[in-house]
N, C-alpha and C. Protein backbone atom coordinates (compact mmCIF):
# COMPACT_ATOMS: atom_id res chain seq x y z
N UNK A 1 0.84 -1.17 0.00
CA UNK A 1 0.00 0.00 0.00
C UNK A 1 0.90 1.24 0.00
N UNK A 2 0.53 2.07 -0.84
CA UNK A 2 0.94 3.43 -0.68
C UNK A 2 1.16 4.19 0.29
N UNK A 3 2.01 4.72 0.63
CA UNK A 3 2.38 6.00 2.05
C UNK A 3 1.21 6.47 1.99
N UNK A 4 0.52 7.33 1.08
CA UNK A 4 -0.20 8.41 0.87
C UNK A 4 -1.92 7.56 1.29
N UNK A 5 -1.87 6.22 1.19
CA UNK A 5 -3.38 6.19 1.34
C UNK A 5 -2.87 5.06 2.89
N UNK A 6 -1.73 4.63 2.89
CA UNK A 6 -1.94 4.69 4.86
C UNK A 6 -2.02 5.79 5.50
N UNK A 7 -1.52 7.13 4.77
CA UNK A 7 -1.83 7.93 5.72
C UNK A 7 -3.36 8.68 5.55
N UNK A 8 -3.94 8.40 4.46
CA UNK A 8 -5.21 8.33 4.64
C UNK A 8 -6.17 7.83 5.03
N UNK A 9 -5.18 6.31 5.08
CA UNK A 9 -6.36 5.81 6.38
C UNK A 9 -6.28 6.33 7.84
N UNK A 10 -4.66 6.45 8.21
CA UNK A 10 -4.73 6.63 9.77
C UNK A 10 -5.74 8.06 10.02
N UNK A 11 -6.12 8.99 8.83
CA UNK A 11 -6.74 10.35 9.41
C UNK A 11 -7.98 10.26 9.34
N UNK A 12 -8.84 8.84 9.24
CA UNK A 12 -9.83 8.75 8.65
C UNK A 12 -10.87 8.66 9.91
N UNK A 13 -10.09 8.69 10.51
CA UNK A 13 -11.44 8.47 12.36
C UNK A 13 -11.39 9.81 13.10
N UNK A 14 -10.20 10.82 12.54
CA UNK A 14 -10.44 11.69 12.65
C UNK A 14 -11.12 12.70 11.96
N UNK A 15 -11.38 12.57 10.66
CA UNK A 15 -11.81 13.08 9.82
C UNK A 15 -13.13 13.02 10.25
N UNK A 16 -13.92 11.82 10.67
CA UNK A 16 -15.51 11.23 10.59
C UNK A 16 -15.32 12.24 12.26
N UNK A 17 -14.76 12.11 12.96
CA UNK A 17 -15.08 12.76 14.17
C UNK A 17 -15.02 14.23 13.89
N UNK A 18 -14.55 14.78 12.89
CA UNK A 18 -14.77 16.76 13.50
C UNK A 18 -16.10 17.39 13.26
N UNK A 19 -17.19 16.53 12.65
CA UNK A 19 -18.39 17.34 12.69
C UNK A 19 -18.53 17.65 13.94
N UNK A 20 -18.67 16.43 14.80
CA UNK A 20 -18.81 16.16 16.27
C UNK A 20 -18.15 17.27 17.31
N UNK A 21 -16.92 17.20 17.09
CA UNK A 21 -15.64 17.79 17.92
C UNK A 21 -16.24 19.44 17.68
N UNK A 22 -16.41 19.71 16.22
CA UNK A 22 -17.03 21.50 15.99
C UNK A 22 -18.53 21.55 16.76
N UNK A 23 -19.27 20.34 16.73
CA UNK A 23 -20.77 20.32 17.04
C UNK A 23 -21.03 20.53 18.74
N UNK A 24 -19.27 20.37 19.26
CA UNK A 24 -19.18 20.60 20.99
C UNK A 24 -18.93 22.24 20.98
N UNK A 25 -18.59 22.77 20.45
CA UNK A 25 -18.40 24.80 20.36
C UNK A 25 -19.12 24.85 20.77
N UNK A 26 -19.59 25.90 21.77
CA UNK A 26 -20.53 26.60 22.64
C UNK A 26 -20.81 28.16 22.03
N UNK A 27 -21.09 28.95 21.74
CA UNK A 27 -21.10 30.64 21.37
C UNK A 27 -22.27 30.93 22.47
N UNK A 28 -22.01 31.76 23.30
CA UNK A 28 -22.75 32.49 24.23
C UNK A 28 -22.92 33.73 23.81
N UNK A 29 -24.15 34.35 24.36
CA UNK A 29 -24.38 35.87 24.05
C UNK A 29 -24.99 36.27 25.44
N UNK A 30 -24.40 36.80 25.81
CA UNK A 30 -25.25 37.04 27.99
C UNK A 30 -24.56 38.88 27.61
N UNK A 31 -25.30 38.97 28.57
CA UNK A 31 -25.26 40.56 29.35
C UNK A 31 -23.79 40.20 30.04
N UNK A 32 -22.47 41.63 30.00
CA UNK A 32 -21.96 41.49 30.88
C UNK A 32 -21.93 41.22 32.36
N UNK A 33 -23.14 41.92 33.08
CA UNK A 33 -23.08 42.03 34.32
C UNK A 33 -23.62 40.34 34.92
N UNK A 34 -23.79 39.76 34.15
CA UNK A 34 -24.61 38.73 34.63
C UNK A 34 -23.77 37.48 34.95
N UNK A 35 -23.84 37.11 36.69
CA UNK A 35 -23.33 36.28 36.98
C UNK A 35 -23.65 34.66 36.65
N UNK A 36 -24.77 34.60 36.64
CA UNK A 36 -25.10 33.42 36.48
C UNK A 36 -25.17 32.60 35.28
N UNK A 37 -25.37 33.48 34.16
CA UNK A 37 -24.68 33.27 33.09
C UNK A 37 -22.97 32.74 32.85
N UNK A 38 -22.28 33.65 34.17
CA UNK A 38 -20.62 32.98 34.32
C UNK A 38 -20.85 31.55 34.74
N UNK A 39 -21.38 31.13 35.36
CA UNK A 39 -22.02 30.03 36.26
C UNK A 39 -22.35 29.00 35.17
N UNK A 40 -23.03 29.18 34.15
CA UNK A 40 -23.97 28.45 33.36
C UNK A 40 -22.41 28.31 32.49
N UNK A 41 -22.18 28.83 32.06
CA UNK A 41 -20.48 28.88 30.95
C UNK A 41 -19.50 28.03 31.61
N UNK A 42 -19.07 27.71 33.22
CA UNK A 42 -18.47 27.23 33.86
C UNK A 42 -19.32 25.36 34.22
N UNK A 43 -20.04 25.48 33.89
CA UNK A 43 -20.69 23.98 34.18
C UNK A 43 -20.68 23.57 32.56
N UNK A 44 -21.13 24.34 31.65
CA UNK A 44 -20.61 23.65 30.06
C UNK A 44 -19.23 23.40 29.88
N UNK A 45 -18.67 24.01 30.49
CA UNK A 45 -16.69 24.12 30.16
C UNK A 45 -16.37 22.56 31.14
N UNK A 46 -17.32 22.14 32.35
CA UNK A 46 -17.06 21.43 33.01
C UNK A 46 -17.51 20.01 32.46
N UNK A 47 -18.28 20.54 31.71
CA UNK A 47 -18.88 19.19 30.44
C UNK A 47 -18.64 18.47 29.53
N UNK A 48 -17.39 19.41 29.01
CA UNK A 48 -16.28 19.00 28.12
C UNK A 48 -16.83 20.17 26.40
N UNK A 49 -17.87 20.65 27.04
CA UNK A 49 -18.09 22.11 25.91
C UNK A 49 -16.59 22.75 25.87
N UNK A 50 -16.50 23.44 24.48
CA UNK A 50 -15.63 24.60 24.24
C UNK A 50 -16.72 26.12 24.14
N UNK A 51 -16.37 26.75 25.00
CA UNK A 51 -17.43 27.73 24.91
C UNK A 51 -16.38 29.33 24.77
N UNK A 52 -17.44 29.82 24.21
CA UNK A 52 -16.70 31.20 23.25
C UNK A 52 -18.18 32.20 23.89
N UNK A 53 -17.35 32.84 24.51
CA UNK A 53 -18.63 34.06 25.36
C UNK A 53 -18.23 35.16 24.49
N UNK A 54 -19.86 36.08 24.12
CA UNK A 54 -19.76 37.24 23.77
C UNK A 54 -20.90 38.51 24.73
N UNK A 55 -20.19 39.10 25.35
CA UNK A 55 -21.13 40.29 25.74
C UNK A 55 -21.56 41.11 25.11
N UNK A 56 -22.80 41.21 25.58
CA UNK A 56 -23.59 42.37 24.46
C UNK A 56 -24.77 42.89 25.33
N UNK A 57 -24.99 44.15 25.18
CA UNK A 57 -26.10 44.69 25.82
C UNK A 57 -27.23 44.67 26.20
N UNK A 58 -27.80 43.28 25.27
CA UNK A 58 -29.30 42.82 24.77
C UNK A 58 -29.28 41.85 24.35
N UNK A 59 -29.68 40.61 25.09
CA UNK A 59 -29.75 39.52 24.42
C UNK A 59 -31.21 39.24 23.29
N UNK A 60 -32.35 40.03 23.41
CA UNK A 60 -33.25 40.13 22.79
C UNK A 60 -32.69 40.06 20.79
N UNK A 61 -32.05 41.27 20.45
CA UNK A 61 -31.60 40.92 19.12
C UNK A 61 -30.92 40.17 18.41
N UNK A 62 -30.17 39.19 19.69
CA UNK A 62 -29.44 38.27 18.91
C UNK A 62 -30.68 36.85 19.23
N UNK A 63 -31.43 36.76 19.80
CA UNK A 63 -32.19 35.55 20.09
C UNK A 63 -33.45 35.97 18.60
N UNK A 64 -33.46 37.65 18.25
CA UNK A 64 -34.40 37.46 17.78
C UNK A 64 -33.98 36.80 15.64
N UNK A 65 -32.55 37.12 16.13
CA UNK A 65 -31.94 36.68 14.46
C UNK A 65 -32.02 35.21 14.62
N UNK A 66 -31.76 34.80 15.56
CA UNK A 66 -31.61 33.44 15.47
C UNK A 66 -32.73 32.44 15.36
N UNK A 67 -34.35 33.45 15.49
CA UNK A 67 -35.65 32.61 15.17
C UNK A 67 -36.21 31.92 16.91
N UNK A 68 -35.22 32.41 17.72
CA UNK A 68 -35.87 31.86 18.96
C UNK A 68 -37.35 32.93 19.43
N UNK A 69 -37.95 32.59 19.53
CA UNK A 69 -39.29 33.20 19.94
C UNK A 69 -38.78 33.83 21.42
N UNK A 70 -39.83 34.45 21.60
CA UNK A 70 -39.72 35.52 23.04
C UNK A 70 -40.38 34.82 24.12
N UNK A 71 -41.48 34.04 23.93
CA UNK A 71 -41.75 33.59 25.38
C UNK A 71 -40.59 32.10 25.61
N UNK A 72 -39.74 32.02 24.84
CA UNK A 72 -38.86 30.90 25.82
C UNK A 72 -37.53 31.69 25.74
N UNK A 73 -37.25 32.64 26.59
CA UNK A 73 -36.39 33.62 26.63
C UNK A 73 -35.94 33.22 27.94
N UNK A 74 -34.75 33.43 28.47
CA UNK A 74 -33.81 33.25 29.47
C UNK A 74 -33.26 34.72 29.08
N UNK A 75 -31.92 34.09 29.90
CA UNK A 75 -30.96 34.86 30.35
C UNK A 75 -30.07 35.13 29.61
N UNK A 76 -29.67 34.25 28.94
CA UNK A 76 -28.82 34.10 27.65
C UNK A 76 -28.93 33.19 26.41
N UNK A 77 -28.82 33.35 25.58
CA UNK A 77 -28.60 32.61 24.26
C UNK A 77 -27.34 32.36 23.72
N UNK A 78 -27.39 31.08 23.58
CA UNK A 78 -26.49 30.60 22.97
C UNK A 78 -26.48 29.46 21.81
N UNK A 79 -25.87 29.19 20.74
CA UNK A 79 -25.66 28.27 19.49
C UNK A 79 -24.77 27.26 20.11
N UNK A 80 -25.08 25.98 19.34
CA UNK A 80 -24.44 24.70 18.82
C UNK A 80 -24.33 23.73 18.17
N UNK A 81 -23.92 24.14 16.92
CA UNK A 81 -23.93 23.47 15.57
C UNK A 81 -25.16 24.09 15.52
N UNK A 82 -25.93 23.49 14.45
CA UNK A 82 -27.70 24.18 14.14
C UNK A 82 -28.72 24.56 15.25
N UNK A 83 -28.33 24.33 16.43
CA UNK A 83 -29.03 24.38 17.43
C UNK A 83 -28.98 25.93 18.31
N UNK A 84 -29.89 26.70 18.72
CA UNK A 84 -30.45 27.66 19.83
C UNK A 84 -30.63 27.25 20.79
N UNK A 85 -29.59 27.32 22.04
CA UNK A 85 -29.65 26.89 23.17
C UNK A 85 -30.07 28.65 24.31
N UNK A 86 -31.05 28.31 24.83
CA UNK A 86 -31.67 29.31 25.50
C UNK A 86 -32.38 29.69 27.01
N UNK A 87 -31.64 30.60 27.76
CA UNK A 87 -31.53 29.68 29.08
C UNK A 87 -30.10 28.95 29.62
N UNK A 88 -30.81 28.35 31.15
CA UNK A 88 -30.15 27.65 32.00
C UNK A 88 -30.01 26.02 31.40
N UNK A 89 -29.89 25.29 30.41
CA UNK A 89 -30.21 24.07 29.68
C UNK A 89 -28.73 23.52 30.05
N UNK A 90 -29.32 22.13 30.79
CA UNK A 90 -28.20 21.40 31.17
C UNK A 90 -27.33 20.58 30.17
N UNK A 91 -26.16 20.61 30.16
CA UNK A 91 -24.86 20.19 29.15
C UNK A 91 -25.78 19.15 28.90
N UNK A 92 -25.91 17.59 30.04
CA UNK A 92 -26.67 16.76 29.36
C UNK A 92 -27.51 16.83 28.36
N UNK A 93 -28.70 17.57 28.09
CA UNK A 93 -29.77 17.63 27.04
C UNK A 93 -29.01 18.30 26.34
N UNK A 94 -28.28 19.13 26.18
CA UNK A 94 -27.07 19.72 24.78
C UNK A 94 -27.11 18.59 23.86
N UNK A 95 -26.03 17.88 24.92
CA UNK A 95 -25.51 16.13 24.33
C UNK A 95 -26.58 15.73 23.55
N UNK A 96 -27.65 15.56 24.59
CA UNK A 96 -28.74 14.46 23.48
C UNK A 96 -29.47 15.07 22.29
N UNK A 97 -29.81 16.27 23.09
CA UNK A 97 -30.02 17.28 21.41
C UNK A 97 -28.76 16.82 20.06
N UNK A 98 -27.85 16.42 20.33
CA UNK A 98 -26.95 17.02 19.09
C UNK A 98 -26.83 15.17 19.25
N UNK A 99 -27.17 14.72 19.83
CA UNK A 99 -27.42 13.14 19.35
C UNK A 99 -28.29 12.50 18.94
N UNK A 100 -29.41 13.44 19.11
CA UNK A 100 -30.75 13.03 18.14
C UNK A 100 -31.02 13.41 16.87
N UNK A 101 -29.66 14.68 16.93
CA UNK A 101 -29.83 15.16 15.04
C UNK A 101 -31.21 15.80 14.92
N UNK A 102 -32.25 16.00 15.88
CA UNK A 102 -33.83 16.90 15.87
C UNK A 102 -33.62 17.83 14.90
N UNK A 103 -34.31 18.18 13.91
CA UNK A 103 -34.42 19.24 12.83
C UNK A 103 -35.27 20.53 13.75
N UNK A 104 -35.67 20.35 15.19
CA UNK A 104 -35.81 21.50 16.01
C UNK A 104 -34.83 22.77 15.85
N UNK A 105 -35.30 23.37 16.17
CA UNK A 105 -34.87 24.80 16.41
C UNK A 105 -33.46 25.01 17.66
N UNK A 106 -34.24 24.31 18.58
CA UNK A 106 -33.10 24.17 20.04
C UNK A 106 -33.83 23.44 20.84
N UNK A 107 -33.41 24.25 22.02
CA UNK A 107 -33.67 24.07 23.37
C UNK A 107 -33.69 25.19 24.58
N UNK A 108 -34.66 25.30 25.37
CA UNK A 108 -35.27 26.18 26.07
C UNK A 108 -35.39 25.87 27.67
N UNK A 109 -35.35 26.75 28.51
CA UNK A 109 -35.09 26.70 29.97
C UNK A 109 -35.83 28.38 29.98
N UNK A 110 -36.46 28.41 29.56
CA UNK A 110 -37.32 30.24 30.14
C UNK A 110 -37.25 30.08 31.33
N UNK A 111 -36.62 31.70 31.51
CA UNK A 111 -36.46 32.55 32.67
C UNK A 111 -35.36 31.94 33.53
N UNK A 112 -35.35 32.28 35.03
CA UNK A 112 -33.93 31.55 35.50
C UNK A 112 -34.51 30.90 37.18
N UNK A 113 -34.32 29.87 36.58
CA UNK A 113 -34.98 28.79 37.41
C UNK A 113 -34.13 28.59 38.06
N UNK A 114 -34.53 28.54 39.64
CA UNK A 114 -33.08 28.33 40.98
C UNK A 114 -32.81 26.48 41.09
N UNK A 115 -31.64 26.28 40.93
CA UNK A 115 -31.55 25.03 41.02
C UNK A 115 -31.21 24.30 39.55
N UNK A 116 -31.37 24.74 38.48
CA UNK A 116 -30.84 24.97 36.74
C UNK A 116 -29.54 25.16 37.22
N UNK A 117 -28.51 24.36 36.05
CA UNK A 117 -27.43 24.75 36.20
C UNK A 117 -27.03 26.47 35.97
N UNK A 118 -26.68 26.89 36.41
CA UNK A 118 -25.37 27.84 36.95
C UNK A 118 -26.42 29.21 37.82
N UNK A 119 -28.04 28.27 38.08
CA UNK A 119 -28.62 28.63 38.84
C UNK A 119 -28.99 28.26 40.55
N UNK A 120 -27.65 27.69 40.98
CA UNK A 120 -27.89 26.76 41.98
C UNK A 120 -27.91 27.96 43.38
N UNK A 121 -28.73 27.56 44.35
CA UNK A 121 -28.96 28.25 45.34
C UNK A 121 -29.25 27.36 46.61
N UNK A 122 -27.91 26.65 46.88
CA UNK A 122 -27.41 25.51 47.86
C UNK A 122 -28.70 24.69 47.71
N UNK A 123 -29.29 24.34 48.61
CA UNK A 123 -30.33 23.08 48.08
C UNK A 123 -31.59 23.21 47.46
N UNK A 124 -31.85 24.65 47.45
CA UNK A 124 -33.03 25.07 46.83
C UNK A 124 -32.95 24.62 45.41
N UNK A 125 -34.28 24.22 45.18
CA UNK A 125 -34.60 23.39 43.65
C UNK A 125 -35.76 23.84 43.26
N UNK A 126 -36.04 24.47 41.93
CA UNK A 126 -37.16 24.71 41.66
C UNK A 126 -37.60 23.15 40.26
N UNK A 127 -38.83 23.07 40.67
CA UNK A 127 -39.29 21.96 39.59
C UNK A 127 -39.05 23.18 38.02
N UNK A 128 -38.47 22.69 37.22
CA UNK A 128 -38.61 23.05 35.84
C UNK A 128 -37.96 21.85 34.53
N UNK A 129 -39.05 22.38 33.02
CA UNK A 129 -38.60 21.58 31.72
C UNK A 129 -37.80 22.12 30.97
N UNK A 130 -37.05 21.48 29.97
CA UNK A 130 -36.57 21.94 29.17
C UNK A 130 -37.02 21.77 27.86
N UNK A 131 -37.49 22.76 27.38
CA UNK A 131 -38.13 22.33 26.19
C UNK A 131 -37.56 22.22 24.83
N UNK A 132 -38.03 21.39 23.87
CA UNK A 132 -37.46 21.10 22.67
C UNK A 132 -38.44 22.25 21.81
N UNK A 133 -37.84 23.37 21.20
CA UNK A 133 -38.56 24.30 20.28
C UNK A 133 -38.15 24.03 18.97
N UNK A 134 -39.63 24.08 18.24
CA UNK A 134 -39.48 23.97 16.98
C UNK A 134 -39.24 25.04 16.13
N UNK A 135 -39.27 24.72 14.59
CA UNK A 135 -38.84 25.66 13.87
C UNK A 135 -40.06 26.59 13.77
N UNK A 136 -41.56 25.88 13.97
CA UNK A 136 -42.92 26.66 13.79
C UNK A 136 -43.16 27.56 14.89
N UNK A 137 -42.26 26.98 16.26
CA UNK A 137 -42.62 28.01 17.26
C UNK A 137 -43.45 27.06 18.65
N UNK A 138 -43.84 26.06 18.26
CA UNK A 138 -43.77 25.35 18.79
C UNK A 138 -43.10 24.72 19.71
N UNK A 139 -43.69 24.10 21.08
CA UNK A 139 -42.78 23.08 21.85
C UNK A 139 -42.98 21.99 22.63
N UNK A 140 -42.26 21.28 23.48
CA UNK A 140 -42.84 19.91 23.97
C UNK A 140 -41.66 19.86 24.72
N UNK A 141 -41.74 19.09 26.02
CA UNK A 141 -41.02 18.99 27.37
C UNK A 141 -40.02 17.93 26.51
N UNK A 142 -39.03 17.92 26.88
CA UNK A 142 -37.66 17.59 26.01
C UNK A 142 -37.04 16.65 27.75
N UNK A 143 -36.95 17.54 28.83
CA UNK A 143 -36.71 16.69 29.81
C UNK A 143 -36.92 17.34 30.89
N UNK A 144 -37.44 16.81 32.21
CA UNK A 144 -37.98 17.83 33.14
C UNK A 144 -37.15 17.31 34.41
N UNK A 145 -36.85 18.32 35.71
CA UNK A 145 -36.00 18.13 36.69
C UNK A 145 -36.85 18.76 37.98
N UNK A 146 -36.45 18.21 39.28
CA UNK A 146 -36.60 18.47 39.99
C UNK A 146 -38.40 18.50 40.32
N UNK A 147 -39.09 17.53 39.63
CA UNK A 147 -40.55 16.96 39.91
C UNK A 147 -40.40 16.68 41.22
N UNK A 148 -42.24 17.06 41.31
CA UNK A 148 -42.54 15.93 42.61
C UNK A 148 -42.58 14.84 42.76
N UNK A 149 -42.47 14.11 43.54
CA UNK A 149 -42.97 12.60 43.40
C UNK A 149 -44.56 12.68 43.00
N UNK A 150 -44.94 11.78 43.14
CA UNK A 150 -46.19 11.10 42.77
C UNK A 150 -46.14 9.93 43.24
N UNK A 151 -46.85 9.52 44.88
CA UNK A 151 -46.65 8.25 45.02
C UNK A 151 -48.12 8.13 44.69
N UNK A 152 -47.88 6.43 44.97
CA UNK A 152 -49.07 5.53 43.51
C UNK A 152 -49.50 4.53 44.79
């Protein structure tokens, strides 16, 4: 075999892996002053995200280019690969979002729920979903935390 196509094989598992490896980039858009947003950036970085923060005055105009609707608005917006991540949305559902390949829009955590990652307030937990938003505007509970029980 040729030099040139062993060494095309050895690059070939890397090659199939960089959609993946680019599809972990994080791009944030938060308000400077906002801590919890540092919080939320520090638990993705802890996830094995590469995250790229941008401050800006208003997260409203960049959520509104990106097609995310206004009532599932947080704190910050952020992209990954084709995806609108919006809100406190835990690294986990990132993962499975970008492992289900969903032709959705993103994912949603409206407003800032205590107990959401980089919303933690020692044991205080608020019940909240994360929703899967569609491209119509649409949505549906994607994964929910901190329920009550329901005994049976």
């Amino acid at each position: 075999m040729k030099r040139r196509s062993l060494l095309g094989l050895s690059l070939l598992p890397l090659l199939q892996a960089m959609p993946a490896l680019a599809a972990t980039a994080v791009e944030v858009y938060k308000t400077p002053s906002c801590g919890c947003c540092v919080n939320w950036v520090k638990h993705l970085s802890a996830a094995g995200f590469t995250v790229h923060v941008n401050d800006v005055d208003d997260t409203g105009p960049i959520r509104q280019k990106l097609g995310m609707p206004e009532q599932f608005a947080g704190c910050h917006t952020a992209t990954v690969g084709r995806y609108v991540i919006e809100g406190h949305v835990p690294a986990a559902d990132i993962r499975k979002l970008l492992a289900t390949k969903s032709a959705a829009l993103g994912l949603s955590v409206p407003g800032m729920v205590i107990g959401s990652p980089g919303m933690e307030m020692g044991s205080r937990q608020e019940p909240y979903s994360v929703l899967l938003v569609q491209r119509s505007g649409q949505s549906s509970v994607f994964s929910a935390y901190n329920q009550p029980r329901k005994d049976t």
